[in-house]
C-alpha atoms as a PDB file:
ATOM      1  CA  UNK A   1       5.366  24.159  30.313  1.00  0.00           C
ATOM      2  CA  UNK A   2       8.696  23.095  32.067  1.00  0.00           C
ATOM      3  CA  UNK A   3      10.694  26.414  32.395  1.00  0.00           C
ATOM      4  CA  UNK A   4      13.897  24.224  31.195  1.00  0.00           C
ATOM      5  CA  UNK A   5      11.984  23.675  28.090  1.00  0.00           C
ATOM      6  CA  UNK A   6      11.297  27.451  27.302  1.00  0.00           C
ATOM      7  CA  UNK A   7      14.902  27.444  26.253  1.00  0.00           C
ATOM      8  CA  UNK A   8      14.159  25.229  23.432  1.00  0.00           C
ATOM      9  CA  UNK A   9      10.950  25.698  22.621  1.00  0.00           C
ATOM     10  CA  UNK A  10       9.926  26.640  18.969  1.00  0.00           C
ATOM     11  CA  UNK A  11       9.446  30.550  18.558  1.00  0.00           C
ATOM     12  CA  UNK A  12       6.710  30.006  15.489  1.00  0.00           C
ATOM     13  CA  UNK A  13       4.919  26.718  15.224  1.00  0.00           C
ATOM     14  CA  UNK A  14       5.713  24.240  12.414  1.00  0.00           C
ATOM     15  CA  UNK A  15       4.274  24.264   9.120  1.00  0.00           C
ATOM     16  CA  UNK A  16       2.696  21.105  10.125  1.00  0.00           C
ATOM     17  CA  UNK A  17       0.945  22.606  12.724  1.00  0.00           C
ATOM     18  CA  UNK A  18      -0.499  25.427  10.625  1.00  0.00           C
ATOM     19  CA  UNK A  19      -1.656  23.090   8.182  1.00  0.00           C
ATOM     20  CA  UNK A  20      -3.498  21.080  10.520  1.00  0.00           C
ATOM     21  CA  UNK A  21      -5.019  24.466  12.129  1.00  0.00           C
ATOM     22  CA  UNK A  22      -5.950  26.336   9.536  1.00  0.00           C
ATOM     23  CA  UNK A  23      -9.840  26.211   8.555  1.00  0.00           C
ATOM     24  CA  UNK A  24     -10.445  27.989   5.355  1.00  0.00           C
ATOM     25  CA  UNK A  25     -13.529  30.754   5.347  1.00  0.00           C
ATOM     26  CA  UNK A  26     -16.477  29.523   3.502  1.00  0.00           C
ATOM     27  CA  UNK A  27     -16.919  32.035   1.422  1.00  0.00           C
ATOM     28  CA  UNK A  28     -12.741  31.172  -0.063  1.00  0.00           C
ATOM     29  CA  UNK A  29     -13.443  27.270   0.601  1.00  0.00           C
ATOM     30  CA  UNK A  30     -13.899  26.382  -2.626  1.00  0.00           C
ATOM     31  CA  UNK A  31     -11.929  24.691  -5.221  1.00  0.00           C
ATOM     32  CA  UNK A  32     -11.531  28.209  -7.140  1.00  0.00           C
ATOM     33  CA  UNK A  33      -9.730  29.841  -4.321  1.00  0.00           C
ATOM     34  CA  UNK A  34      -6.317  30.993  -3.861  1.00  0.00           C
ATOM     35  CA  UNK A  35      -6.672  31.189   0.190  1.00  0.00           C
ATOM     36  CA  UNK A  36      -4.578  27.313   0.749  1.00  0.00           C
ATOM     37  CA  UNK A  37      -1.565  27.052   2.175  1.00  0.00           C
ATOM     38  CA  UNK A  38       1.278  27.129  -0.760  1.00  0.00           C
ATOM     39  CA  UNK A  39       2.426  23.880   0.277  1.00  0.00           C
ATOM     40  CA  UNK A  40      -0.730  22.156   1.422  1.00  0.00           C
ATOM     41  CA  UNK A  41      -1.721  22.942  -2.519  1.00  0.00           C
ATOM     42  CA  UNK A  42      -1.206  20.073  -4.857  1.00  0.00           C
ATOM     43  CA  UNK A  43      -2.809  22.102  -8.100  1.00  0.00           C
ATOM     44  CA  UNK A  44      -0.039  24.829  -7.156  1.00  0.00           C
ATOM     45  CA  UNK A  45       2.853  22.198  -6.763  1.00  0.00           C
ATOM     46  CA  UNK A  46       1.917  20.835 -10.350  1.00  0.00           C
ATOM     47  CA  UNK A  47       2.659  23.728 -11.849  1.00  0.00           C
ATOM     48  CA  UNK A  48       4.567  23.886 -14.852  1.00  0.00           C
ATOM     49  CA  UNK A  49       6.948  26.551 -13.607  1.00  0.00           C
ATOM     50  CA  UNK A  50       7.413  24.150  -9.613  1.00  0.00           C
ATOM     51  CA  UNK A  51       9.237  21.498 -11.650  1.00  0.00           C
ATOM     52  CA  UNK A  52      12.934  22.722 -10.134  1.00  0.00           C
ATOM     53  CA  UNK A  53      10.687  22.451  -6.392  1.00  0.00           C
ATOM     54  CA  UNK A  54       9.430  19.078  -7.473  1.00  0.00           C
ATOM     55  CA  UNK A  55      12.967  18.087  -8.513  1.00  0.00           C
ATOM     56  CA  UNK A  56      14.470  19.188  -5.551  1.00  0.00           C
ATOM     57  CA  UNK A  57      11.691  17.064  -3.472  1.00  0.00           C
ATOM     58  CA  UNK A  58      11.942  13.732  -5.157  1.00  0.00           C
ATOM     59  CA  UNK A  59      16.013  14.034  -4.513  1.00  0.00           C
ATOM     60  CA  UNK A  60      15.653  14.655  -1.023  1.00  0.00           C
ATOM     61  CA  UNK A  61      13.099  12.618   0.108  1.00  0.00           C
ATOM     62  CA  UNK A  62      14.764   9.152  -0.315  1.00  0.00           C
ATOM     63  CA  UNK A  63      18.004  10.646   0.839  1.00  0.00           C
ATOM     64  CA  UNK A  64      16.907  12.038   4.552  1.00  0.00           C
ATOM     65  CA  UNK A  65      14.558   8.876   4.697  1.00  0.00           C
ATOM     66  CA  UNK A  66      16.857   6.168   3.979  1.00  0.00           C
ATOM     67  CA  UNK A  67      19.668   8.504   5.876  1.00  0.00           C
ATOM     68  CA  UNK A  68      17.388   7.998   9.012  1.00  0.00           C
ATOM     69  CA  UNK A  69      17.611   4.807   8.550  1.00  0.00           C
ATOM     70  CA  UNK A  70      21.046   4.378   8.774  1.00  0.00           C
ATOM     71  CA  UNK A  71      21.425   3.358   5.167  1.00  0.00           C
ATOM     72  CA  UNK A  72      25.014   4.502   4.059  1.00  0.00           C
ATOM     73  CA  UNK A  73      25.754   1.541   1.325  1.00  0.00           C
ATOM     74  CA  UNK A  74      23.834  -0.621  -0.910  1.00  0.00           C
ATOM     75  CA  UNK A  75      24.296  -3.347  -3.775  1.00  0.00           C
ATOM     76  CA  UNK A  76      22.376  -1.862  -7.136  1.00  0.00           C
ATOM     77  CA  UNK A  77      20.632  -5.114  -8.339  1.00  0.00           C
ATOM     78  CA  UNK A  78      19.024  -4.303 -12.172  1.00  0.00           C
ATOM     79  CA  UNK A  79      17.519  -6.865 -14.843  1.00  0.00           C
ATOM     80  CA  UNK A  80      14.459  -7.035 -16.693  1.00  0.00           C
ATOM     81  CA  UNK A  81      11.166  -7.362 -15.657  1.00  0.00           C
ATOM     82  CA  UNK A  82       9.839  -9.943 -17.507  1.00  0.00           C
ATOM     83  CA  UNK A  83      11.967 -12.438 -16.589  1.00  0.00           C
ATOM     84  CA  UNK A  84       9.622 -14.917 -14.667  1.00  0.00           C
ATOM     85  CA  UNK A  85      10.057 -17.158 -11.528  1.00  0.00           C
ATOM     86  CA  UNK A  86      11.285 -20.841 -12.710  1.00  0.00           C
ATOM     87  CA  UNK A  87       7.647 -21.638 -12.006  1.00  0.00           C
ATOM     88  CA  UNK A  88       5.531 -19.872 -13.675  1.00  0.00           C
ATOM     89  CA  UNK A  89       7.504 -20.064 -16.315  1.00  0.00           C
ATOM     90  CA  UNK A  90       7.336 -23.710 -15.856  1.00  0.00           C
ATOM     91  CA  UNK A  91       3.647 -23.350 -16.127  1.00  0.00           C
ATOM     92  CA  UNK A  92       3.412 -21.044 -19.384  1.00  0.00           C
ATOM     93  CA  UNK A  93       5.674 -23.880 -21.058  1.00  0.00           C
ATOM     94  CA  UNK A  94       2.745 -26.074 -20.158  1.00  0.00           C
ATOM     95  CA  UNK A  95       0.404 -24.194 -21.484  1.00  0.00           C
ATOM     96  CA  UNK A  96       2.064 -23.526 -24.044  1.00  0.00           C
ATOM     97  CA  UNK A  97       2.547 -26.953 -24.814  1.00  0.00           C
ATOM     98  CA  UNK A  98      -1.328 -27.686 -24.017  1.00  0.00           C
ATOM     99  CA  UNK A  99      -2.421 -24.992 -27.284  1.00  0.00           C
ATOM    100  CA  UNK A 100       0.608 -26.420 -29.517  1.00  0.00           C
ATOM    101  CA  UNK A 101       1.185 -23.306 -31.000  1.00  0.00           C
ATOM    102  CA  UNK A 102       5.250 -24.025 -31.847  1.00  0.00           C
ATOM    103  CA  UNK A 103       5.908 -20.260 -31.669  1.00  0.00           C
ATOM    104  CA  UNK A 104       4.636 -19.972 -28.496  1.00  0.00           C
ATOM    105  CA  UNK A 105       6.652 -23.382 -27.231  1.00  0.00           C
ATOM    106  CA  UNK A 106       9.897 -21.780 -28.299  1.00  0.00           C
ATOM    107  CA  UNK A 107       8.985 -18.475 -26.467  1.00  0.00           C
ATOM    108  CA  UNK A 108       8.019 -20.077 -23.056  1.00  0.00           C
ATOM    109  CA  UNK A 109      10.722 -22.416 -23.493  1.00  0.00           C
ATOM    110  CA  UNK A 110      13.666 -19.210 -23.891  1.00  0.00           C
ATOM    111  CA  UNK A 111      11.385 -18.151 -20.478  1.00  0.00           C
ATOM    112  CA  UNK A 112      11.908 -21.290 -18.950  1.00  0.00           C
ATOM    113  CA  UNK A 113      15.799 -20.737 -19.910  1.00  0.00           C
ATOM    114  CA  UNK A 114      16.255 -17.149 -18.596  1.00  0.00           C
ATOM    115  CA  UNK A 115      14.324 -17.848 -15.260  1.00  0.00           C
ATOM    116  CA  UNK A 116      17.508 -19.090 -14.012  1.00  0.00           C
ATOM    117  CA  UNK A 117      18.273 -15.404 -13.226  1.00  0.00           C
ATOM    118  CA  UNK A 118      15.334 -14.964 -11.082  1.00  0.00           C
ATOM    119  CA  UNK A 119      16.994 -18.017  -8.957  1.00  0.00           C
ATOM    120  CA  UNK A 120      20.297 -16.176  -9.049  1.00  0.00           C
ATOM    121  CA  UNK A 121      18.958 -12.686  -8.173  1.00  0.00           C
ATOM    122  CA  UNK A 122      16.624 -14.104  -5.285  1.00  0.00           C
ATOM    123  CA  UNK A 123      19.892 -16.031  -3.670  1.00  0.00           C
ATOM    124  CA  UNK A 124      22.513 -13.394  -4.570  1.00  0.00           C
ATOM    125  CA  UNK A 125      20.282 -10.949  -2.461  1.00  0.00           C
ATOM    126  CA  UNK A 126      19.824 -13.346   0.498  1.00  0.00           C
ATOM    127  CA  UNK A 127      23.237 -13.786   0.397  1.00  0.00           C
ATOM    128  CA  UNK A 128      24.165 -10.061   0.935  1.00  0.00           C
ATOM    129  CA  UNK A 129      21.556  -9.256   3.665  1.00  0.00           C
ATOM    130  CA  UNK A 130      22.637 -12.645   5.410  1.00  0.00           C
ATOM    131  CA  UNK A 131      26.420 -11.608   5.292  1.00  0.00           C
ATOM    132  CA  UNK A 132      26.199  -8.022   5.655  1.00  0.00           C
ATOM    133  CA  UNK A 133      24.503  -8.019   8.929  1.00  0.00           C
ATOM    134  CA  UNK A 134      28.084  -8.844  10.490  1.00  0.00           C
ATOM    135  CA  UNK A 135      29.395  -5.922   8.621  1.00  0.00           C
ATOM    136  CA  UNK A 136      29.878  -2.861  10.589  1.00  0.00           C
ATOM    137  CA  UNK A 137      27.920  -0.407   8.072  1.00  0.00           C
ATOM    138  CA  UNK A 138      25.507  -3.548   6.385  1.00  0.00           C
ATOM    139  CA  UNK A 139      24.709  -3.244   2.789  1.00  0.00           C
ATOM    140  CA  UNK A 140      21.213  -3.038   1.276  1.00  0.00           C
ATOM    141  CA  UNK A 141      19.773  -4.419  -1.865  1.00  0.00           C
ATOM    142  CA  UNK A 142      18.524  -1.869  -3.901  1.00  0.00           C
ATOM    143  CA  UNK A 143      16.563  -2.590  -6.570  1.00  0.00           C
ATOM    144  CA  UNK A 144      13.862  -0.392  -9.443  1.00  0.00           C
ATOM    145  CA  UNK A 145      11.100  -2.000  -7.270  1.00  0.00           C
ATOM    146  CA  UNK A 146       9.058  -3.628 -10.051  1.00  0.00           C
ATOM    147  CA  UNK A 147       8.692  -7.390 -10.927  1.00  0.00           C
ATOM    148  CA  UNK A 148      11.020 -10.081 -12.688  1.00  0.00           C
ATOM    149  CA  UNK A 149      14.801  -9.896 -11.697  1.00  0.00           C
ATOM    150  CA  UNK A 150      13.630  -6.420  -9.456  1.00  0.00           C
ATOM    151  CA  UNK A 151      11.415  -8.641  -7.378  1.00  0.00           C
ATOM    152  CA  UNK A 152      13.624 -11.668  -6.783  1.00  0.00           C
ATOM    153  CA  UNK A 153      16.182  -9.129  -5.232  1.00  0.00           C
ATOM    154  CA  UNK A 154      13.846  -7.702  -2.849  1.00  0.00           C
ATOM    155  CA  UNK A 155      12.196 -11.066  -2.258  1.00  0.00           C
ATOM    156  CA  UNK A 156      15.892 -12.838  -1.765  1.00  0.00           C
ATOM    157  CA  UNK A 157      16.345 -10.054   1.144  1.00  0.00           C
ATOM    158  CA  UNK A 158      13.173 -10.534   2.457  1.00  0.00           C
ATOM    159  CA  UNK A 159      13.079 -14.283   2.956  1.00  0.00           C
ATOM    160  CA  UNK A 160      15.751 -14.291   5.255  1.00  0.00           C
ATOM    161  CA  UNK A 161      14.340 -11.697   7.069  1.00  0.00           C
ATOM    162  CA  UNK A 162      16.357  -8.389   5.850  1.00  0.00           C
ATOM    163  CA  UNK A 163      15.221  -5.289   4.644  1.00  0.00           C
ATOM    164  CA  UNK A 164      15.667  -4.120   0.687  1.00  0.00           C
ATOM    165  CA  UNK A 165      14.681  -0.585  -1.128  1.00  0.00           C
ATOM    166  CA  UNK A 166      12.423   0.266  -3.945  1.00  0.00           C
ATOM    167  CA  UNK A 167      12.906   2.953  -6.029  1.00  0.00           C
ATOM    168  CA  UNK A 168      10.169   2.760  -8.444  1.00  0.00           C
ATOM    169  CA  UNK A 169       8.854   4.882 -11.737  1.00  0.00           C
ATOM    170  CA  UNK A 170       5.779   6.039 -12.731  1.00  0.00           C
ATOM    171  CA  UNK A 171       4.934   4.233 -16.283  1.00  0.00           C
ATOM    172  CA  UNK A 172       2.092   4.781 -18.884  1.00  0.00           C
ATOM    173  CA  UNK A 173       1.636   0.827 -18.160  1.00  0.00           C
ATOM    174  CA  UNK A 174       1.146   1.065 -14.728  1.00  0.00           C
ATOM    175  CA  UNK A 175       4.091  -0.647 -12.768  1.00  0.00           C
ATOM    176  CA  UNK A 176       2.986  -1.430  -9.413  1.00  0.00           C
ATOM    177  CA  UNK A 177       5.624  -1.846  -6.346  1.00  0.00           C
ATOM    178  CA  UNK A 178       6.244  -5.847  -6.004  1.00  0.00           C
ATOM    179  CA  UNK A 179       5.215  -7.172  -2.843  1.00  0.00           C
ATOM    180  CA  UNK A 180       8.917  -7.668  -1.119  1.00  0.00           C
ATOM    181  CA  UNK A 181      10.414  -4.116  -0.698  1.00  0.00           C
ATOM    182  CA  UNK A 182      10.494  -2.787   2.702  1.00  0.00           C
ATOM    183  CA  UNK A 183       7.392  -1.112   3.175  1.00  0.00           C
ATOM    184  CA  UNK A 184       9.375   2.318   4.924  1.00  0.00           C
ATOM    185  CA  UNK A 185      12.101   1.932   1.570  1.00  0.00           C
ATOM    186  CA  UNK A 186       9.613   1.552  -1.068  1.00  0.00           C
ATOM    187  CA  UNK A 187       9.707   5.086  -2.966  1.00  0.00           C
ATOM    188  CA  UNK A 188       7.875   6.199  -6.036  1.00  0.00           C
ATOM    189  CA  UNK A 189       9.838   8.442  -8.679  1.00  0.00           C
ATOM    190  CA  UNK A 190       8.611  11.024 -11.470  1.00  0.00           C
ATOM    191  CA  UNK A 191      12.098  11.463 -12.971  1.00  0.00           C
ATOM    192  CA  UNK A 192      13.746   8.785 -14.113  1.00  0.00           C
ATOM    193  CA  UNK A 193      17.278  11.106 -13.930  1.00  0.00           C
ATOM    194  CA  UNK A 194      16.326  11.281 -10.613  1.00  0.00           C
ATOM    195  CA  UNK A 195      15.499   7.788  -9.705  1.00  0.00           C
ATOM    196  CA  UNK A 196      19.118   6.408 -11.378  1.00  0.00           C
ATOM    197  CA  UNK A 197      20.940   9.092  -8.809  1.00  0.00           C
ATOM    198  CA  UNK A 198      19.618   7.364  -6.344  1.00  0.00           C
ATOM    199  CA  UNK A 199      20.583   4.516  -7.615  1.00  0.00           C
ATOM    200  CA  UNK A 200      24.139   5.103  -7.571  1.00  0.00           C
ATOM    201  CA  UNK A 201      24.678   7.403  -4.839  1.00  0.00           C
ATOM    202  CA  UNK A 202      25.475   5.054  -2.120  1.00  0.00           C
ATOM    203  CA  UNK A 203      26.063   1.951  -4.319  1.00  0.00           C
ATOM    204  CA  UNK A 204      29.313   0.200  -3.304  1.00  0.00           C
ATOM    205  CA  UNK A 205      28.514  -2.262  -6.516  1.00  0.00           C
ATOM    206  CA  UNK A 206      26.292  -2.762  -9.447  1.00  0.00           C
ATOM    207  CA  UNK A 207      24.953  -6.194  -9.948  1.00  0.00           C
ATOM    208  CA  UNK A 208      23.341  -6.089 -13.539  1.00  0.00           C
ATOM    209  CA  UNK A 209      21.310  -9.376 -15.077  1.00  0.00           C
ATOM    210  CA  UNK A 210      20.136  -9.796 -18.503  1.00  0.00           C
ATOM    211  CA  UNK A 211      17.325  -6.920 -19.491  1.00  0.00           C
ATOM    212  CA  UNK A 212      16.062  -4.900 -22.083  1.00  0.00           C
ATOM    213  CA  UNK A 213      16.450  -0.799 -23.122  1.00  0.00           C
ATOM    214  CA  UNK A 214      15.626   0.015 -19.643  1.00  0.00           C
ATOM    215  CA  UNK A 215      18.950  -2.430 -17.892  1.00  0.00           C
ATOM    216  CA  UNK A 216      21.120  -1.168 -20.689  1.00  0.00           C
ATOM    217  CA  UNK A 217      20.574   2.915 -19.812  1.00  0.00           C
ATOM    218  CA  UNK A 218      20.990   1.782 -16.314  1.00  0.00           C
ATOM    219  CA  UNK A 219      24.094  -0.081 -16.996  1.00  0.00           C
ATOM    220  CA  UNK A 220      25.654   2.264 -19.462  1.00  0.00           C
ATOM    221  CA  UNK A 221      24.842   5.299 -17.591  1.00  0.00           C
ATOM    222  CA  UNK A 222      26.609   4.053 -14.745  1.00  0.00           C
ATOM    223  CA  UNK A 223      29.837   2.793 -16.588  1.00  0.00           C
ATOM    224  CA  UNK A 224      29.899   6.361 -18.382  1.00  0.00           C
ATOM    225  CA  UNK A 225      30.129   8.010 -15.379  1.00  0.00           C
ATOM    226  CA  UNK A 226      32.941   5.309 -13.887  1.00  0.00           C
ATOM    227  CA  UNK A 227      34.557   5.595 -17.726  1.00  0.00           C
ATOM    228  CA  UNK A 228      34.608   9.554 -17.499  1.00  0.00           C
ATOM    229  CA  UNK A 229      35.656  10.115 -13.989  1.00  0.00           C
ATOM    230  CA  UNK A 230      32.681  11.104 -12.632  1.00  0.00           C
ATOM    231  CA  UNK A 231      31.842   8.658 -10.320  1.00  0.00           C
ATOM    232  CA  UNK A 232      34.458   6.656  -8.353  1.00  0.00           C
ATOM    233  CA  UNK A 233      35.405   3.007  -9.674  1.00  0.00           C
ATOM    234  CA  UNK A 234      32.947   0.286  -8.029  1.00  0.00           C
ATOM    235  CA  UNK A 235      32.433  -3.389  -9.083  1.00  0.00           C
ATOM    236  CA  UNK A 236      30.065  -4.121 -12.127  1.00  0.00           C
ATOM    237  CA  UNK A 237      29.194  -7.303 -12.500  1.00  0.00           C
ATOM    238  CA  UNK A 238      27.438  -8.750 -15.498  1.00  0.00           C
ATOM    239  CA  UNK A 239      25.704 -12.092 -14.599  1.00  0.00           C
ATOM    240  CA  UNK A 240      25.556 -14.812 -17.843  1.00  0.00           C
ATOM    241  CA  UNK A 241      28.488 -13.721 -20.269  1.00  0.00           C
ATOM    242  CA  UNK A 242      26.704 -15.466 -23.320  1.00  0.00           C
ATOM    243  CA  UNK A 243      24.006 -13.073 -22.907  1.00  0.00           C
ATOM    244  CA  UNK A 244      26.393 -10.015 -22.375  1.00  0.00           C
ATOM    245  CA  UNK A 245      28.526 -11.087 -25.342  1.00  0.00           C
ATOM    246  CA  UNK A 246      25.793 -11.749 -27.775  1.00  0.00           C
ATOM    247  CA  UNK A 247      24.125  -8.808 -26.873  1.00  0.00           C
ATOM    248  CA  UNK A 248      27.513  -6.357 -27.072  1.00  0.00           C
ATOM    249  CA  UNK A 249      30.801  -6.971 -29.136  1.00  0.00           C
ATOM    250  CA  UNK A 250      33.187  -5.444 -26.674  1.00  0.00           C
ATOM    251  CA  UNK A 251      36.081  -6.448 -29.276  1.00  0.00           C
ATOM    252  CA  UNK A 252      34.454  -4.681 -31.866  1.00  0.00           C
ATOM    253  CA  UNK A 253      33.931  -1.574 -29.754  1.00  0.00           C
ATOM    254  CA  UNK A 254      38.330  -1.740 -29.273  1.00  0.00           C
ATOM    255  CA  UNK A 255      38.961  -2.669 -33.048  1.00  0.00           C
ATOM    256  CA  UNK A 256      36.872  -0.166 -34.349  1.00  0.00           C
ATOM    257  CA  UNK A 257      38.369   2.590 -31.706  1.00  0.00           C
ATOM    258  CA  UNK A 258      35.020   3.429 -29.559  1.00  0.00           C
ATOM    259  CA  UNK A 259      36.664   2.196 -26.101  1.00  0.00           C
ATOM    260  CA  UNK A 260      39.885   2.411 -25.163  1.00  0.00           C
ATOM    261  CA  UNK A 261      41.325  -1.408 -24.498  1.00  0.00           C
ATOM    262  CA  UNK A 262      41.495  -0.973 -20.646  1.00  0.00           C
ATOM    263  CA  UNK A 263      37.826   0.255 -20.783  1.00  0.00           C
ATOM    264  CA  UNK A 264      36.488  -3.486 -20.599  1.00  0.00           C
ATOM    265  CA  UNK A 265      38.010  -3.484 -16.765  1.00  0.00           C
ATOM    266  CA  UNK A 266      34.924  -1.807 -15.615  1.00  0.00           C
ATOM    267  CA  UNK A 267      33.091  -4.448 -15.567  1.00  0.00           C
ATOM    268  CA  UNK A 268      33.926  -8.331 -15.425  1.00  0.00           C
ATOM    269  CA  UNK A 269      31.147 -11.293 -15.926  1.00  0.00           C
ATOM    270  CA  UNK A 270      29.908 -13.596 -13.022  1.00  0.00           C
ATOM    271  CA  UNK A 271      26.935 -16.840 -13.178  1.00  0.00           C
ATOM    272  CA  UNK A 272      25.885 -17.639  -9.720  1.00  0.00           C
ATOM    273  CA  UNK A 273      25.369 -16.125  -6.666  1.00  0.00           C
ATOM    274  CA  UNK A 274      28.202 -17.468  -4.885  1.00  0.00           C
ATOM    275  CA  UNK A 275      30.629 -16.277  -7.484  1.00  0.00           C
ATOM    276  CA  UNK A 276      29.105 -12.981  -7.176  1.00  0.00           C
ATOM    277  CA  UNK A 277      29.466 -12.501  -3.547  1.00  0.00           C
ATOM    278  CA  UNK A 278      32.888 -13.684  -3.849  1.00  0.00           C
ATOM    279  CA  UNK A 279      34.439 -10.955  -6.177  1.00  0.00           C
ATOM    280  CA  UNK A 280      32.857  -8.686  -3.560  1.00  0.00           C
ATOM    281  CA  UNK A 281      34.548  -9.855  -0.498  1.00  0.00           C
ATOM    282  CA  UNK A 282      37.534  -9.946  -2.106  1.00  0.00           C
ATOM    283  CA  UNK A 283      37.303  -6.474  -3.530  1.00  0.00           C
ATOM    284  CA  UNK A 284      36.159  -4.941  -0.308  1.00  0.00           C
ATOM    285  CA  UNK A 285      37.710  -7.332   2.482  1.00  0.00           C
ATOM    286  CA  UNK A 286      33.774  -8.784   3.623  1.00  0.00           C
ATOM    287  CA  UNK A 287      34.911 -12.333   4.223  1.00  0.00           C
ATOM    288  CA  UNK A 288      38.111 -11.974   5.972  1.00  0.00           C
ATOM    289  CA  UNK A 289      38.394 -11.491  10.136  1.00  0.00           C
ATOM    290  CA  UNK A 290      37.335  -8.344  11.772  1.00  0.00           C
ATOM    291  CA  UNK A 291      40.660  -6.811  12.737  1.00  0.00           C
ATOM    292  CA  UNK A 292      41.965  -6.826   8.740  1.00  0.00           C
ATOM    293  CA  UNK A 293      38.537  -5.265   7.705  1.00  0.00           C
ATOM    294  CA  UNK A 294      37.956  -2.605  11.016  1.00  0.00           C
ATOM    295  CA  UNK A 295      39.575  -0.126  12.665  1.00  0.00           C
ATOM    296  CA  UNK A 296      43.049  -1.274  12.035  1.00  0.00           C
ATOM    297  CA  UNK A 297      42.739  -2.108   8.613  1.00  0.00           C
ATOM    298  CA  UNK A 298      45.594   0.289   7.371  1.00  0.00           C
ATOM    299  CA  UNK A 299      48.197  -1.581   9.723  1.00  0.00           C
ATOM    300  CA  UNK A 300      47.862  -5.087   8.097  1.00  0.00           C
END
């Protein structure tokens, strides 16, 4: 060894390196034995009483791998996961048609309707990767990593050429990662508490289309924590206010006392793509020339 490198060199080797060197004896080699490595022992880690060590894992492994990765801010895009690209939902109206069971035709036909999201999440994501690489500190589209208006996100990022994160949850219907999520920022979550910090922790906006119970806890989780102080105020962005409005009377929430007026400001309601990216260059400066958005911002 170089002598310059003695001064550096590790005192005890890693845990990696014991892992890889230890050889168990044969008579404690078995299944039964206590003789492994604490952390090389998955039966151990699944203990009951290692959830607070399991915890603690799933929190920081996203953060120091996306952190060496230079990822400091991201775009939160949620929705459901049944909407359907325009077409194959196109082709389930068809077939739909082809059986003439009515029910069914009104079904695929609402599908056909609601697949316009899929269109806007796919371009809206595109959009951010393909203007946020001038950025100084470009943003990432994060999405839950699953199918519907999850995949069109990733997939918008991907097709012109970005990359996008996953952050997906283990379901009892198994929910498998969709095929357009950065291979190095696809992650896999046992706690959904977990999963939604990481959703918002370096989320400079929250993009939310139409969805089901799990977009709603998403949504309202994160404009409780806006409401209530806990988080710092960021853009949410509702895409199709029919939807939105059908879904929740705001005004009823005011009239009846259960928000405060002002408490509707947390969020405002966009359609397309382009009007989303707007309201974000405006609120944060993305569109306008370098020396108003750098260094010197404070001076103009």
């Amino acid at each position: 060894m170089d002598k310059k490198q003695d001064l550096t060199a590790r005192n005890f080797p890693s845990a990696e390196e014991d892992a890889e060197a230890v050889v168990s004896p044969s008579l404690y080699a078995g299944p039964e034995s206590a003789y492994r490595l604490a952390f090389t022992d998955t039966e151990f880690l699944l203990r009951e009483e290692l959830r607070p060590v399991r915890m603690q894992l799933e929190l920081l492994k996203p953060e120091m791998v996306q952190a060496e990765h230079g990822i400091r801010s991201t775009i939160v895009i949620f929705g459901s996961a049944r909407i359907l690209p325009p077409e194959v939902a196109m082709l389930r109206l068809e077939a739909a048609r082809a059986e003439g069971d009515a029910a069914a035709v009104r079904r695929a036909e609402m599908g056909v309707s609601m697949s316009r999201y899929y269109d806007e999440a796919q371009r809206f994501a595109g959009i951010v990767t393909r203007k946020s690489r001038e950025l100084e500190s470009p943003v990432y589209v994060v999405t839950g990593g699953g199918p519907g208006i999850m995949e069109a996100g990733n997939r918008g990022a991907h097709e012109v050429g970005g990359k996008s994160i996953g952050l997906n949850i283990v379901l009892p219907h198994e929910q498998a990662p969709n095929p357009y999520i950065t291979p190095e920022l696809c992650f896999q979550f046992h706690y959904f508490a977990l999963r939604k910090m990481h959703f918002v922790m370096r989320s400079i906006a929250l993009v939310c289309f139409p969805g089901g119970f799990g977009t709603l806890d998403e949504l309202f989780e994160t404009m409780t924590l806006t409401q209530t102080g806990k988080s710092r105020k960021r853009p949410i962005l509702l895409f199709g206010r029919e939807f939105w409005t059908r879904l929740i009377d705001f005004d009823w929430l005011i009239e009846t006392g259960m928000i405060s007026p002002g408490d509707v400001s947390l969020f405002r309601f966009v359609e397309t793509a382009e009007e989303a990216w707007a309201v974000l260059a405006e609120e944060y400066g993305f569109d306008l020339p370098e020396t108003t958005t750098g260094e010197f911002a404070d001076d103009t």
